[in-house]
N, C-alpha and C. Protein backbone atom coordinates (compact mmCIF):
# COMPACT_ATOMS: atom_id res chain seq x y z
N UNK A 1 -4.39 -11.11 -5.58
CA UNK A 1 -3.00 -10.83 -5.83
C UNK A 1 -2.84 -10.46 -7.30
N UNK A 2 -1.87 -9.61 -7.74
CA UNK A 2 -1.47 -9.04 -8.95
C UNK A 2 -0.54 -9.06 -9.35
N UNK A 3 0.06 -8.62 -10.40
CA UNK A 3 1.64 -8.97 -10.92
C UNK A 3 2.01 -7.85 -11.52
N UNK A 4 2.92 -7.53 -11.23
CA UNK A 4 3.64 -6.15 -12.07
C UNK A 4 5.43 -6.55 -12.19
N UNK A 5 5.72 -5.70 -13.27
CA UNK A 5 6.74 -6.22 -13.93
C UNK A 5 6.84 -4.63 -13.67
N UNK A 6 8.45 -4.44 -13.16
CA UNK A 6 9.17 -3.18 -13.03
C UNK A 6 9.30 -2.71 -14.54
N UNK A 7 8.96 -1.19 -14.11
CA UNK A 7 9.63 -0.48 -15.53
C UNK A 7 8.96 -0.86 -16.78
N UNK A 8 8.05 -1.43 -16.82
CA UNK A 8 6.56 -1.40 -17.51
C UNK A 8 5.72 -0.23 -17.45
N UNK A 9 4.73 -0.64 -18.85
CA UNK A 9 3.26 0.60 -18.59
C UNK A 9 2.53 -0.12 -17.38
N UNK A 10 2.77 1.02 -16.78
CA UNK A 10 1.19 0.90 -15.04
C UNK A 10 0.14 1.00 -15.69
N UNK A 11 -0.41 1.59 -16.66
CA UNK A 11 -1.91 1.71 -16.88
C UNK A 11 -2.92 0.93 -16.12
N UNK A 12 -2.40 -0.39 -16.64
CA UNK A 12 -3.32 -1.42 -16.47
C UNK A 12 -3.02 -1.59 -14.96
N UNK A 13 -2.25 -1.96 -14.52
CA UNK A 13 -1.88 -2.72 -13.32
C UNK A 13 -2.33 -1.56 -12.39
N UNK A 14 -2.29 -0.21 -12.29
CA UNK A 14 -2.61 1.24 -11.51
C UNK A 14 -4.31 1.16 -11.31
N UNK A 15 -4.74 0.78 -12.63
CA UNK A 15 -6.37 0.61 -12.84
C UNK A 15 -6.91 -0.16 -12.24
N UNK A 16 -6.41 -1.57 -12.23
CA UNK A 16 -7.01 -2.93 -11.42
C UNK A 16 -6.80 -2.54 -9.73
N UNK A 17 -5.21 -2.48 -9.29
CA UNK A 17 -4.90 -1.41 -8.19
C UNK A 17 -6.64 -0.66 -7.30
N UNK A 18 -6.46 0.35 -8.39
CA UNK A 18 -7.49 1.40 -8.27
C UNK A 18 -9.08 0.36 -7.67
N UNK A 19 -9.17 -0.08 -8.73
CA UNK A 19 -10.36 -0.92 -7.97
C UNK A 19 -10.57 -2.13 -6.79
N UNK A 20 -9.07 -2.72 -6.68
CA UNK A 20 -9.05 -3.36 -5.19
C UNK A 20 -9.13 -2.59 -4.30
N UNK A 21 -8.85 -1.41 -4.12
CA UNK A 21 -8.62 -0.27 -3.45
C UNK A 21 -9.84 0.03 -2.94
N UNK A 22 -10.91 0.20 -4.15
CA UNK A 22 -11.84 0.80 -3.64
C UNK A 22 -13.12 -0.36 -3.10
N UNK A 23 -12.75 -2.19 -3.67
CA UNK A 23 -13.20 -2.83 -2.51
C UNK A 23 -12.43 -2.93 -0.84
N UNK A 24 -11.18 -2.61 -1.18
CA UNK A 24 -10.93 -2.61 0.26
C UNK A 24 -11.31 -1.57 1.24
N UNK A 25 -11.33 -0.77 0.91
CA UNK A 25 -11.89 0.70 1.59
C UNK A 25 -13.48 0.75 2.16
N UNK A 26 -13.76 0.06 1.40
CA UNK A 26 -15.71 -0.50 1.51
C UNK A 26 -16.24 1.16 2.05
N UNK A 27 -16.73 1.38 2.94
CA UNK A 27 -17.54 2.80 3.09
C UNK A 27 -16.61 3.16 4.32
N UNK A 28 -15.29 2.96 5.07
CA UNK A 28 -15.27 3.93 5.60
C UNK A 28 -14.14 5.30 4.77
N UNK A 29 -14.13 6.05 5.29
CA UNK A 29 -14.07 7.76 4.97
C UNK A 29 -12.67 7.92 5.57
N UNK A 30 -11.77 7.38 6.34
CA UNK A 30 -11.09 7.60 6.72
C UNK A 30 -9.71 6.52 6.74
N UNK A 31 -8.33 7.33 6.43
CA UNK A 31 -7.81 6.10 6.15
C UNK A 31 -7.52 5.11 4.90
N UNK A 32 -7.92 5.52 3.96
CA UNK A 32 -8.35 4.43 2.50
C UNK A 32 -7.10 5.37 1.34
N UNK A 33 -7.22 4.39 0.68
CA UNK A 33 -5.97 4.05 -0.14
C UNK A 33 -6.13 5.22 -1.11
N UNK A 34 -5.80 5.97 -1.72
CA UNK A 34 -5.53 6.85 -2.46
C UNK A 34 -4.97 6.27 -3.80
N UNK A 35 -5.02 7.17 -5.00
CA UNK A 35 -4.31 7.02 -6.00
C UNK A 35 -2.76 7.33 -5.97
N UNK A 36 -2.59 8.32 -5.06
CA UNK A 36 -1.27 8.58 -5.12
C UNK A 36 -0.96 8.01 -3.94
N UNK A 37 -1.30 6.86 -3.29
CA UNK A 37 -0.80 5.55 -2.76
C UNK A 37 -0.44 4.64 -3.46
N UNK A 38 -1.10 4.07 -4.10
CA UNK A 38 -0.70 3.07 -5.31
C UNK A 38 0.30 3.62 -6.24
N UNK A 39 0.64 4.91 -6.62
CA UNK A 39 1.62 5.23 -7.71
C UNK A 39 2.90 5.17 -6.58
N UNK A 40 2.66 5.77 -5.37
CA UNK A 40 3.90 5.76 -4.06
C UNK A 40 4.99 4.44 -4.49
N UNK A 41 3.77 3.00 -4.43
CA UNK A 41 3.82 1.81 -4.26
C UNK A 41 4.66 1.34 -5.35
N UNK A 42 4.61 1.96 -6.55
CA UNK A 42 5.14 1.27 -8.16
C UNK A 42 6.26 2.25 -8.24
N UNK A 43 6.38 3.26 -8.05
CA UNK A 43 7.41 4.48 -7.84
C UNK A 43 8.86 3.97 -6.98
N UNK A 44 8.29 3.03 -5.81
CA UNK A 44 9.37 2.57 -5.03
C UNK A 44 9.73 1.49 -5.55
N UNK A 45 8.84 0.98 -5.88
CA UNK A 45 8.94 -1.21 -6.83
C UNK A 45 10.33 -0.48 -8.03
N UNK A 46 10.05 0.76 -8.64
CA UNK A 46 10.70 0.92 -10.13
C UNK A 46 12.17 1.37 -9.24
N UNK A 47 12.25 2.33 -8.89
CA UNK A 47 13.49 2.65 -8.28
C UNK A 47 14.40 2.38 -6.74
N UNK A 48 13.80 0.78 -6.52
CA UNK A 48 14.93 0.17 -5.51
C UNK A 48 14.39 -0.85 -6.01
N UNK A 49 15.34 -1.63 -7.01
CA UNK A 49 15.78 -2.80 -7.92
C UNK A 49 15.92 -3.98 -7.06
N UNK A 50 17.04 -3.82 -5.39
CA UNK A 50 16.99 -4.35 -5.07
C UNK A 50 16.36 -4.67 -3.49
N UNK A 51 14.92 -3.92 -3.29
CA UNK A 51 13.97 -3.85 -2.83
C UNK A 51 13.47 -5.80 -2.58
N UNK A 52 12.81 -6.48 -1.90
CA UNK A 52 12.01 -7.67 -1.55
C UNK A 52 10.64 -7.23 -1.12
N UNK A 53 10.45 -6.24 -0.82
CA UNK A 53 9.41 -5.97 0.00
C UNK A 53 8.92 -4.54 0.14
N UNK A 54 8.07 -3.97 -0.41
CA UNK A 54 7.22 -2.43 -0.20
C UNK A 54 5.61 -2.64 -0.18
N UNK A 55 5.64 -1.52 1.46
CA UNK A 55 4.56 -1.42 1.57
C UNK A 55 4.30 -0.08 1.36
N UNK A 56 2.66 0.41 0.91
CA UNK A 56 2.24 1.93 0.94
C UNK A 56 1.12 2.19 1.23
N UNK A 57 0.65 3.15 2.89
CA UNK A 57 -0.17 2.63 3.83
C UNK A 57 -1.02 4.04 2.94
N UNK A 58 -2.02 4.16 3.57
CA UNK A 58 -2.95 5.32 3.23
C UNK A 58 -2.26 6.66 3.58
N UNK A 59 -2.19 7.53 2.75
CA UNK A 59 -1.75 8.67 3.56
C UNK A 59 -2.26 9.43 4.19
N UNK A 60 -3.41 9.47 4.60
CA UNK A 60 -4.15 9.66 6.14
C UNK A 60 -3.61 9.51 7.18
N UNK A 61 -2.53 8.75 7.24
CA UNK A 61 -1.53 8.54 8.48
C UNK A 61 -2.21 7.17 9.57
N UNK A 62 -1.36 7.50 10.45
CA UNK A 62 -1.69 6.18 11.77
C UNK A 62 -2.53 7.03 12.89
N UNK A 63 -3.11 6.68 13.87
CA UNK A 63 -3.43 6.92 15.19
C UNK A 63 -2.53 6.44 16.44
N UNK A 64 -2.93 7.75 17.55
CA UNK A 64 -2.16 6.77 18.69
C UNK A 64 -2.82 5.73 19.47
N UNK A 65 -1.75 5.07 20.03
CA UNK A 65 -2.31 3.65 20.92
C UNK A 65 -3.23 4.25 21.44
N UNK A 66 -3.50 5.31 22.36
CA UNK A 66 -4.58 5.91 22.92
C UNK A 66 -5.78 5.88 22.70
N UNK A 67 -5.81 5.76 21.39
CA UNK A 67 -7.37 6.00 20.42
C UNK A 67 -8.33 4.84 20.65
N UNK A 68 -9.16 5.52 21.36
CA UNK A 68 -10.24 4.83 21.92
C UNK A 68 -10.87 3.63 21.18
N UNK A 69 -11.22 3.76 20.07
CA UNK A 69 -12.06 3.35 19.10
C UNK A 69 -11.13 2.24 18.35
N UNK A 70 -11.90 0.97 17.43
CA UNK A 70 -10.96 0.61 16.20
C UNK A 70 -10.87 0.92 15.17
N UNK A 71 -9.74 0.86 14.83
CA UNK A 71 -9.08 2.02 13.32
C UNK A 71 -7.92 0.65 12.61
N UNK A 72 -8.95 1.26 11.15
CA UNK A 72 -8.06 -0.03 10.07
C UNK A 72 -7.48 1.37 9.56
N UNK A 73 -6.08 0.44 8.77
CA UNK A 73 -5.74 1.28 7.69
C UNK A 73 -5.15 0.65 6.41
N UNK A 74 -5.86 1.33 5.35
CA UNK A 74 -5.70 0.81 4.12
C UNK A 74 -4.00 0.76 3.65
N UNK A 75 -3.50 -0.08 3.00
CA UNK A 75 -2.47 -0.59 2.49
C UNK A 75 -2.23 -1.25 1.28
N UNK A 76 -1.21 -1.21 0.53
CA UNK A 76 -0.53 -1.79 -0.86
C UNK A 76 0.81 -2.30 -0.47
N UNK A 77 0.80 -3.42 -0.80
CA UNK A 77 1.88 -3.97 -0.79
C UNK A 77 2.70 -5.06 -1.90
N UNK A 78 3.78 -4.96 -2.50
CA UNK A 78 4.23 -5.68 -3.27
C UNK A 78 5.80 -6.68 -2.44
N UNK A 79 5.03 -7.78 -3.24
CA UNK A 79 6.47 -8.81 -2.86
C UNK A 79 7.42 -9.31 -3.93
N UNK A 80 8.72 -9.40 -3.94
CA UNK A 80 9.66 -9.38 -5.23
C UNK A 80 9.33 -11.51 -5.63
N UNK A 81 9.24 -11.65 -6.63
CA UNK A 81 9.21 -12.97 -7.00
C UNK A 81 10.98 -13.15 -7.81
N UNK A 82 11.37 -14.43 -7.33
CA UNK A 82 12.68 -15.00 -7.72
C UNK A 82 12.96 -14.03 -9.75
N UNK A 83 11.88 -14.14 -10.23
CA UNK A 83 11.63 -13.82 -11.48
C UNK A 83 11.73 -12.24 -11.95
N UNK A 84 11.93 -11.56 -10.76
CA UNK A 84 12.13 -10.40 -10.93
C UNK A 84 10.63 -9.30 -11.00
N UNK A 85 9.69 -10.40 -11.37
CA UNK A 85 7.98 -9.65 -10.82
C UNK A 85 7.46 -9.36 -9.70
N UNK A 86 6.51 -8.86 -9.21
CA UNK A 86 6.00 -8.41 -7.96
C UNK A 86 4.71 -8.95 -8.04
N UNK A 87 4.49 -9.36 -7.11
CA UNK A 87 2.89 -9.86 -6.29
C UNK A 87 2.44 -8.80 -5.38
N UNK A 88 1.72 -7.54 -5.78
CA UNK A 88 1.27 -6.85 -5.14
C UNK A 88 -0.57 -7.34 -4.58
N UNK A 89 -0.51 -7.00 -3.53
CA UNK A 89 -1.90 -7.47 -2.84
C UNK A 89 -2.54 -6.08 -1.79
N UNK A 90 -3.49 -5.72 -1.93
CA UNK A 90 -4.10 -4.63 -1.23
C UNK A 90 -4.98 -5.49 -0.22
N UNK A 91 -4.89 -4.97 1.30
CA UNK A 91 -5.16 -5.03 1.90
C UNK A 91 -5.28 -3.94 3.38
N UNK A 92 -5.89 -4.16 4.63
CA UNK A 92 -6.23 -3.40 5.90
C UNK A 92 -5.45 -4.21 6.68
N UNK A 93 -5.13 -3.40 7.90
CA UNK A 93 -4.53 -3.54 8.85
C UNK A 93 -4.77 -2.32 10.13
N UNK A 94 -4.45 -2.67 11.15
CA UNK A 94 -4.67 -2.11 12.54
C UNK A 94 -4.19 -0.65 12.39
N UNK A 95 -4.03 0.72 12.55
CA UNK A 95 -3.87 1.73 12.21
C UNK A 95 -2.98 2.51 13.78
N UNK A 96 -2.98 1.63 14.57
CA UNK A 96 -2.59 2.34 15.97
C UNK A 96 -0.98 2.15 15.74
N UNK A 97 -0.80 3.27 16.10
CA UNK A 97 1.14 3.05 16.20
C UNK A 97 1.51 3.70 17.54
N UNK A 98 2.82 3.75 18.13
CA UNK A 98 3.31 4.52 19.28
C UNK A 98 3.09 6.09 18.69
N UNK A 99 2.17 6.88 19.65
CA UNK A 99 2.44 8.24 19.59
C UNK A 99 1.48 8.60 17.97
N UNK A 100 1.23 7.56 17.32
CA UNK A 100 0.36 7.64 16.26
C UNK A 100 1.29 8.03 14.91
N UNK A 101 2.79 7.59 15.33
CA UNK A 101 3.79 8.18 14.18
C UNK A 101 4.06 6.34 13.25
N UNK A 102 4.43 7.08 12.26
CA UNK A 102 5.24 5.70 11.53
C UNK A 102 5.26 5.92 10.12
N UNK A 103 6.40 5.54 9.15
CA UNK A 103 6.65 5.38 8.15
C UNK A 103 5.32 5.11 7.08
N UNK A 104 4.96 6.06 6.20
CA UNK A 104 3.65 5.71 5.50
C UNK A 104 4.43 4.65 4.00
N UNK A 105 5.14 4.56 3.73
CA UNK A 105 6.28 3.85 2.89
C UNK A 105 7.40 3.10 3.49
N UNK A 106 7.26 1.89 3.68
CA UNK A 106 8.44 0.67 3.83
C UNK A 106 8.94 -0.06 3.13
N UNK A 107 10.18 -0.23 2.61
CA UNK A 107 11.08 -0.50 1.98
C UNK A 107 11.99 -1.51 2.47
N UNK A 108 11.87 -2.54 2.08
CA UNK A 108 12.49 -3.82 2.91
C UNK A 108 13.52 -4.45 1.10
């Protein structure tokens, strides 16, 4: 888990980001977190103030239920702390959606 403070320099926090990213991704090719996933992720944290909750999935997109095979998909997510900071945590999740559609950015 990580901490970012809205409306701060990302440098640092984009960099560390960057490298959970690329342990979470481990070797597969498909699906995995991008840089301009993680900026998606701090882009939405800075401009909805009163945001609790953003996620920012890989932009590779989802699969449909159909899809034979199992399919992760890489993700960023930040949670608002009482304090006004974020606990962002990178992690995978199941990649199948209805019809293979869904929001690559959620905003709670």
């Amino acid at each position: 888990m990580y901490t970012y403070t809205p409306n701060t320099d990302r440098t640092a926090i984009e960099s560390t980001l960057k490298d959970a990213a690329k342990k979470t991704n481990g070797r597969r090719r498909t699906r995995i977190l991008y840089t301009g996933d993680i900026r998606d992720l701090l882009d939405a944290i800075d401009q909805n103030p009163s945001a609790n909750r953003v996620r920012s999935y890989s932009a590779d997109g989802f699969v449909p239920n159909s899809y034979d095979y199992p399919a992760e998909i890489s993700y960023c997510e930040g949670n608002r702390n009482e304090d006004g900071t974020w606990n962002i945590v990178v992690g995978t999740t199941g990649a199948k959606r209805s019809r293979g559609e869904g929001s690559l950015l959620v905003i709670q």
